[in-house]
C-alpha atoms as a PDB file:
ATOM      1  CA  UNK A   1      61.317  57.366 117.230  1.00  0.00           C
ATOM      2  CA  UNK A   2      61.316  54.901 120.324  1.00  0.00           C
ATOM      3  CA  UNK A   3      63.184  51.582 119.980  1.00  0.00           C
ATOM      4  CA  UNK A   4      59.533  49.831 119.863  1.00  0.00           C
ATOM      5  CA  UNK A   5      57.900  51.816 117.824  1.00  0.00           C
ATOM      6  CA  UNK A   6      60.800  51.246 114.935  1.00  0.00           C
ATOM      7  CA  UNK A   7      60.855  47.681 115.145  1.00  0.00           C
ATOM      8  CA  UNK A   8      56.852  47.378 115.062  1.00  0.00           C
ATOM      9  CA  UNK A   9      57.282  49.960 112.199  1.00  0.00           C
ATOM     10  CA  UNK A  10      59.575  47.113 110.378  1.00  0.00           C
ATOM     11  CA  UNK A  11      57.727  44.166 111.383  1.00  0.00           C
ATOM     12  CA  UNK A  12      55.145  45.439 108.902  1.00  0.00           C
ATOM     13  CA  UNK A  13      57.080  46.828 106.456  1.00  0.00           C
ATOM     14  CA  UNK A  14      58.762  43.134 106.256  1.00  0.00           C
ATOM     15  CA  UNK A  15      54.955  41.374 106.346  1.00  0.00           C
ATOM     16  CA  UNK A  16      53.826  43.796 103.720  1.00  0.00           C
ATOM     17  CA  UNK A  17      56.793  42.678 101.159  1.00  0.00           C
ATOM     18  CA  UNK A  18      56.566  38.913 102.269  1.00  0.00           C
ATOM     19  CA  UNK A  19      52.946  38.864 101.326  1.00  0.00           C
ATOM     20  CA  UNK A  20      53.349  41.228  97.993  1.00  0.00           C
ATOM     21  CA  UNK A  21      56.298  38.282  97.719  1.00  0.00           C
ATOM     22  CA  UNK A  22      53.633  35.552  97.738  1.00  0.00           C
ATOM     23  CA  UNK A  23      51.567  36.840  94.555  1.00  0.00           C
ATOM     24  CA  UNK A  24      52.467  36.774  91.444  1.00  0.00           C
ATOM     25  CA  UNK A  25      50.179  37.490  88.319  1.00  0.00           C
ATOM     26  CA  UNK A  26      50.243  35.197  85.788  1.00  0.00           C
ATOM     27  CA  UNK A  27      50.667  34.803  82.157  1.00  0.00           C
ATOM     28  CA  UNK A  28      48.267  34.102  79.292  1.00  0.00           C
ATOM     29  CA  UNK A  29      50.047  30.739  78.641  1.00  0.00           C
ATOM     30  CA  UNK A  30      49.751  30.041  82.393  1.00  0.00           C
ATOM     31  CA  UNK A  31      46.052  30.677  82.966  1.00  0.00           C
ATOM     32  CA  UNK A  32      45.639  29.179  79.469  1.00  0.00           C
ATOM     33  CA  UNK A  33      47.274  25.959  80.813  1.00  0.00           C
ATOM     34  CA  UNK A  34      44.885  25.901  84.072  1.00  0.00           C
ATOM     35  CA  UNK A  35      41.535  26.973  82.751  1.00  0.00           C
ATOM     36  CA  UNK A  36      40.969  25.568  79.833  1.00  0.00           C
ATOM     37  CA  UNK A  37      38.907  22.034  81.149  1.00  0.00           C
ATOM     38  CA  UNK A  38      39.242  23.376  84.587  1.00  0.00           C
ATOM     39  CA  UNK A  39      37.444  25.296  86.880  1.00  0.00           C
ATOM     40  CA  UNK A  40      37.478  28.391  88.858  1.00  0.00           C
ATOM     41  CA  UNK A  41      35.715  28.254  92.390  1.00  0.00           C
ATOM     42  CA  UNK A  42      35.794  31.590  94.066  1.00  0.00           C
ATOM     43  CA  UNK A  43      33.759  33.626  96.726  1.00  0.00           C
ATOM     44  CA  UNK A  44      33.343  37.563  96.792  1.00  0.00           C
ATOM     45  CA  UNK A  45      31.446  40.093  98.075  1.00  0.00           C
ATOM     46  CA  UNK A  46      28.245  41.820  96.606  1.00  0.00           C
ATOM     47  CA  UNK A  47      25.760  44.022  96.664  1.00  0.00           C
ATOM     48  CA  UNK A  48      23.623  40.663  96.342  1.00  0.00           C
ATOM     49  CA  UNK A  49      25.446  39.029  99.461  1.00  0.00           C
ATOM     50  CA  UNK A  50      28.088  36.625 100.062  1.00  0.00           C
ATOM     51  CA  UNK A  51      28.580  34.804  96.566  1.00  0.00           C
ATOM     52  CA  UNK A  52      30.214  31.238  96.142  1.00  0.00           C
ATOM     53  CA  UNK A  53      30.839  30.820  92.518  1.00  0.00           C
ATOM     54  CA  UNK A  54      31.954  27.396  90.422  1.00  0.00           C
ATOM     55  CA  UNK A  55      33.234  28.750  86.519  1.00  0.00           C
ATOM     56  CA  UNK A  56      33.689  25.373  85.205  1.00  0.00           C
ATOM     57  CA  UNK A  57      35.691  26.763  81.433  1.00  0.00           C
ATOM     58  CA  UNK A  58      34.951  24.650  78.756  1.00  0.00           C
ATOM     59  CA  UNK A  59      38.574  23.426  76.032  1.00  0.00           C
ATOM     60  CA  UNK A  60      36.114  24.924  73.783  1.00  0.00           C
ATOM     61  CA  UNK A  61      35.246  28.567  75.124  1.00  0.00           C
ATOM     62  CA  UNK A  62      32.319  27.918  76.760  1.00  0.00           C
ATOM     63  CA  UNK A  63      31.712  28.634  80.339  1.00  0.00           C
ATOM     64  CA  UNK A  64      28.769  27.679  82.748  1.00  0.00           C
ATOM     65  CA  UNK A  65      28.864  29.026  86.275  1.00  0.00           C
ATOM     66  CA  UNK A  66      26.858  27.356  89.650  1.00  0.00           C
ATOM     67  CA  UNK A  67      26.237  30.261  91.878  1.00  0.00           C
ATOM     68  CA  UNK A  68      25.453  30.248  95.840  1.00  0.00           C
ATOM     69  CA  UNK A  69      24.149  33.313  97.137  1.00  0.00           C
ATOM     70  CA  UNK A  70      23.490  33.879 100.909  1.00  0.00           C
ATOM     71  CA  UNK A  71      21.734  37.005 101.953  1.00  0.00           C
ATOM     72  CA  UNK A  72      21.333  38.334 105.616  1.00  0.00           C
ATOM     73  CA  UNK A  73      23.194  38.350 108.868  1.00  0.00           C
ATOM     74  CA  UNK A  74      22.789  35.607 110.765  1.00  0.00           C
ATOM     75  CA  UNK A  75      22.494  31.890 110.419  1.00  0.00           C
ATOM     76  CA  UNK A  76      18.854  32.890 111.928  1.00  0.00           C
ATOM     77  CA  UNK A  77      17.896  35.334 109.385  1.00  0.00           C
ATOM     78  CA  UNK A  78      20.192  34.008 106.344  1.00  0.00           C
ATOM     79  CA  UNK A  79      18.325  32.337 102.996  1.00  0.00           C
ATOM     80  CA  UNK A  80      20.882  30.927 100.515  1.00  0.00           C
ATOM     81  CA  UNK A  81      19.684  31.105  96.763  1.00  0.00           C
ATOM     82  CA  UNK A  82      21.391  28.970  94.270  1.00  0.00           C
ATOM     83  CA  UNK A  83      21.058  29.758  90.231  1.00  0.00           C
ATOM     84  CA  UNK A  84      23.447  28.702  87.525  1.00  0.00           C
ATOM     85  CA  UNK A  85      24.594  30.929  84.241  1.00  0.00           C
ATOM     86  CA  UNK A  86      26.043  30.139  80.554  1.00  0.00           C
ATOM     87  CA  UNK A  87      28.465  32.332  78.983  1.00  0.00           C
ATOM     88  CA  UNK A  88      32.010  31.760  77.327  1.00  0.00           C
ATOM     89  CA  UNK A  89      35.395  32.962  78.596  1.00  0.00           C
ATOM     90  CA  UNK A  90      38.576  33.904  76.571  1.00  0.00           C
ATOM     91  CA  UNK A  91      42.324  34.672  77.221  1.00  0.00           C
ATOM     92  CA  UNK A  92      43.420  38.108  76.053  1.00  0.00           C
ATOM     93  CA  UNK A  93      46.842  38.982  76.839  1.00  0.00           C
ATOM     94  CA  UNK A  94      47.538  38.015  80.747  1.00  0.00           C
ATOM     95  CA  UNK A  95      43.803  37.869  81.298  1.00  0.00           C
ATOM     96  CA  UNK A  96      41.022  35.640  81.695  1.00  0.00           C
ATOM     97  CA  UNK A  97      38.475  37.353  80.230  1.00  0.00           C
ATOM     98  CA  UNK A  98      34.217  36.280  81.225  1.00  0.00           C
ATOM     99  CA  UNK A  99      31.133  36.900  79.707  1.00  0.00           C
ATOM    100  CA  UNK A 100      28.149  35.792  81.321  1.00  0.00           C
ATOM    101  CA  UNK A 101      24.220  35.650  79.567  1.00  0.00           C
ATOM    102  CA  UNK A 102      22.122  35.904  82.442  1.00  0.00           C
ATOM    103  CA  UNK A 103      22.429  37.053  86.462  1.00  0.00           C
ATOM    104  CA  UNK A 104      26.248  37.332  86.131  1.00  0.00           C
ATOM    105  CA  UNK A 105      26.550  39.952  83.976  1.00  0.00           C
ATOM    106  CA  UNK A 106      27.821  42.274  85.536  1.00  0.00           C
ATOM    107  CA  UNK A 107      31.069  40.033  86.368  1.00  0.00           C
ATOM    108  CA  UNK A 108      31.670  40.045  82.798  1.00  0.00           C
ATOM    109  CA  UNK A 109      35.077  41.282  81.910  1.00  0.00           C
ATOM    110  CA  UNK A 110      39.077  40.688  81.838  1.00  0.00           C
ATOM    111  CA  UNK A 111      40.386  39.811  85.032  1.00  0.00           C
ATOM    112  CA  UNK A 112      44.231  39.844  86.286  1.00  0.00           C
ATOM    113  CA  UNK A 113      44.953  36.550  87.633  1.00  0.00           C
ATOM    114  CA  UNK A 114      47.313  36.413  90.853  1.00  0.00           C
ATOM    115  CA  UNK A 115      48.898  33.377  91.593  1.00  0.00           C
ATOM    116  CA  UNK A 116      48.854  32.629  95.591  1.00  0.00           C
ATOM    117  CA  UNK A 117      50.035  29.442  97.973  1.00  0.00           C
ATOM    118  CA  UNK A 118      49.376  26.210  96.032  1.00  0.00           C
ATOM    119  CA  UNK A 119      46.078  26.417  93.654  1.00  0.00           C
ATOM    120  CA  UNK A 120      45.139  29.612  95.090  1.00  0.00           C
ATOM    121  CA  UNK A 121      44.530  32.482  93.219  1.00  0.00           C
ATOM    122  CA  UNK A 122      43.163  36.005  93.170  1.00  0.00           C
ATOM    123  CA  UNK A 123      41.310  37.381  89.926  1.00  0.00           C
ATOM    124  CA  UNK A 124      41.351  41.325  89.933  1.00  0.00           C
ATOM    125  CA  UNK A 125      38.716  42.744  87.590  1.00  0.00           C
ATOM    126  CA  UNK A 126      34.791  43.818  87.390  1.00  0.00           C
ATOM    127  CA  UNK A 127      34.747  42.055  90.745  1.00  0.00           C
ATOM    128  CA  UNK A 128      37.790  40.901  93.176  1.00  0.00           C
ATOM    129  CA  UNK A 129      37.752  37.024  93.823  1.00  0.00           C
ATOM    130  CA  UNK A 130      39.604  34.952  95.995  1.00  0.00           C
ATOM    131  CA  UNK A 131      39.605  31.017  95.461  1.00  0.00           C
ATOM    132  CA  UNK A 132      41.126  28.405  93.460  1.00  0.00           C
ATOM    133  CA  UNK A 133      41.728  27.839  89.583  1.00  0.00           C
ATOM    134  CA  UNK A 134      42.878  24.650  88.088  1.00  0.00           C
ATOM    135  CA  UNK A 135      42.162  21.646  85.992  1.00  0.00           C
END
């Protein structure tokens, strides 16, 4: 192996742990302690489109989501659609767990939550989200 090739081959190997470094799931007590009164905004991709998401998580259990969807392209052929959804969310062991009543449904389920720089986080379920989750 050529002395370039090595050290590219270990300039990525180091990036690779640096960013595994940088995430670290956390615990039910943890997402307890920044979800409940908080919110969760988060974007993904779907079959739907490009989907911005606001979970605001009730003390109580209850959860109400504000939804942007954009579909298309282009900023010439994009429309953005905007709905909103009521469910109720739960901790259950190191997950926050979702269920939504209407056009979210199929997000509903447990998802790992992996802490990232600052208020960043990554939930790791029915769907993969990146965003922010606190109070």
């Amino acid at each position: 192996m050529s002395k370039s090739r090595l050290l590219a081959f270990v300039m990525l190997s180091t990036a690779g742990i640096a960013g595994a470094a940088m995430s670290a799931p956390l615990s039910g007590p943890e997402i307890q302690a920044r979800a409940a009164g908080g919110e969760f905004r988060g974007d993904t991709q779907s079959f739907r489109g490009f989907e911005s998401h606001i979970w605001r998580l009730g003390p109580g259990g209850q959860a109400r989501a504000v939804v942007t969807l954009k579909r298309g392209y282009s900023a010439l052929n994009a429309v953005t659609v905007e709905f909103g959804d009521t469910g109720a969310w739960r901790i259950q062991g190191n997950t926050l767990c979702v269920e939504w009543g209407g056009q979210n449904q199929r997000f509903s389920g447990c998802y790992s939550v992996e802490a990232q720089q600052g208020n960043h986080v990554r939930l790791v379920g029915p769907a993969r989200w990146e965003g922010t989750l606190d109070r």
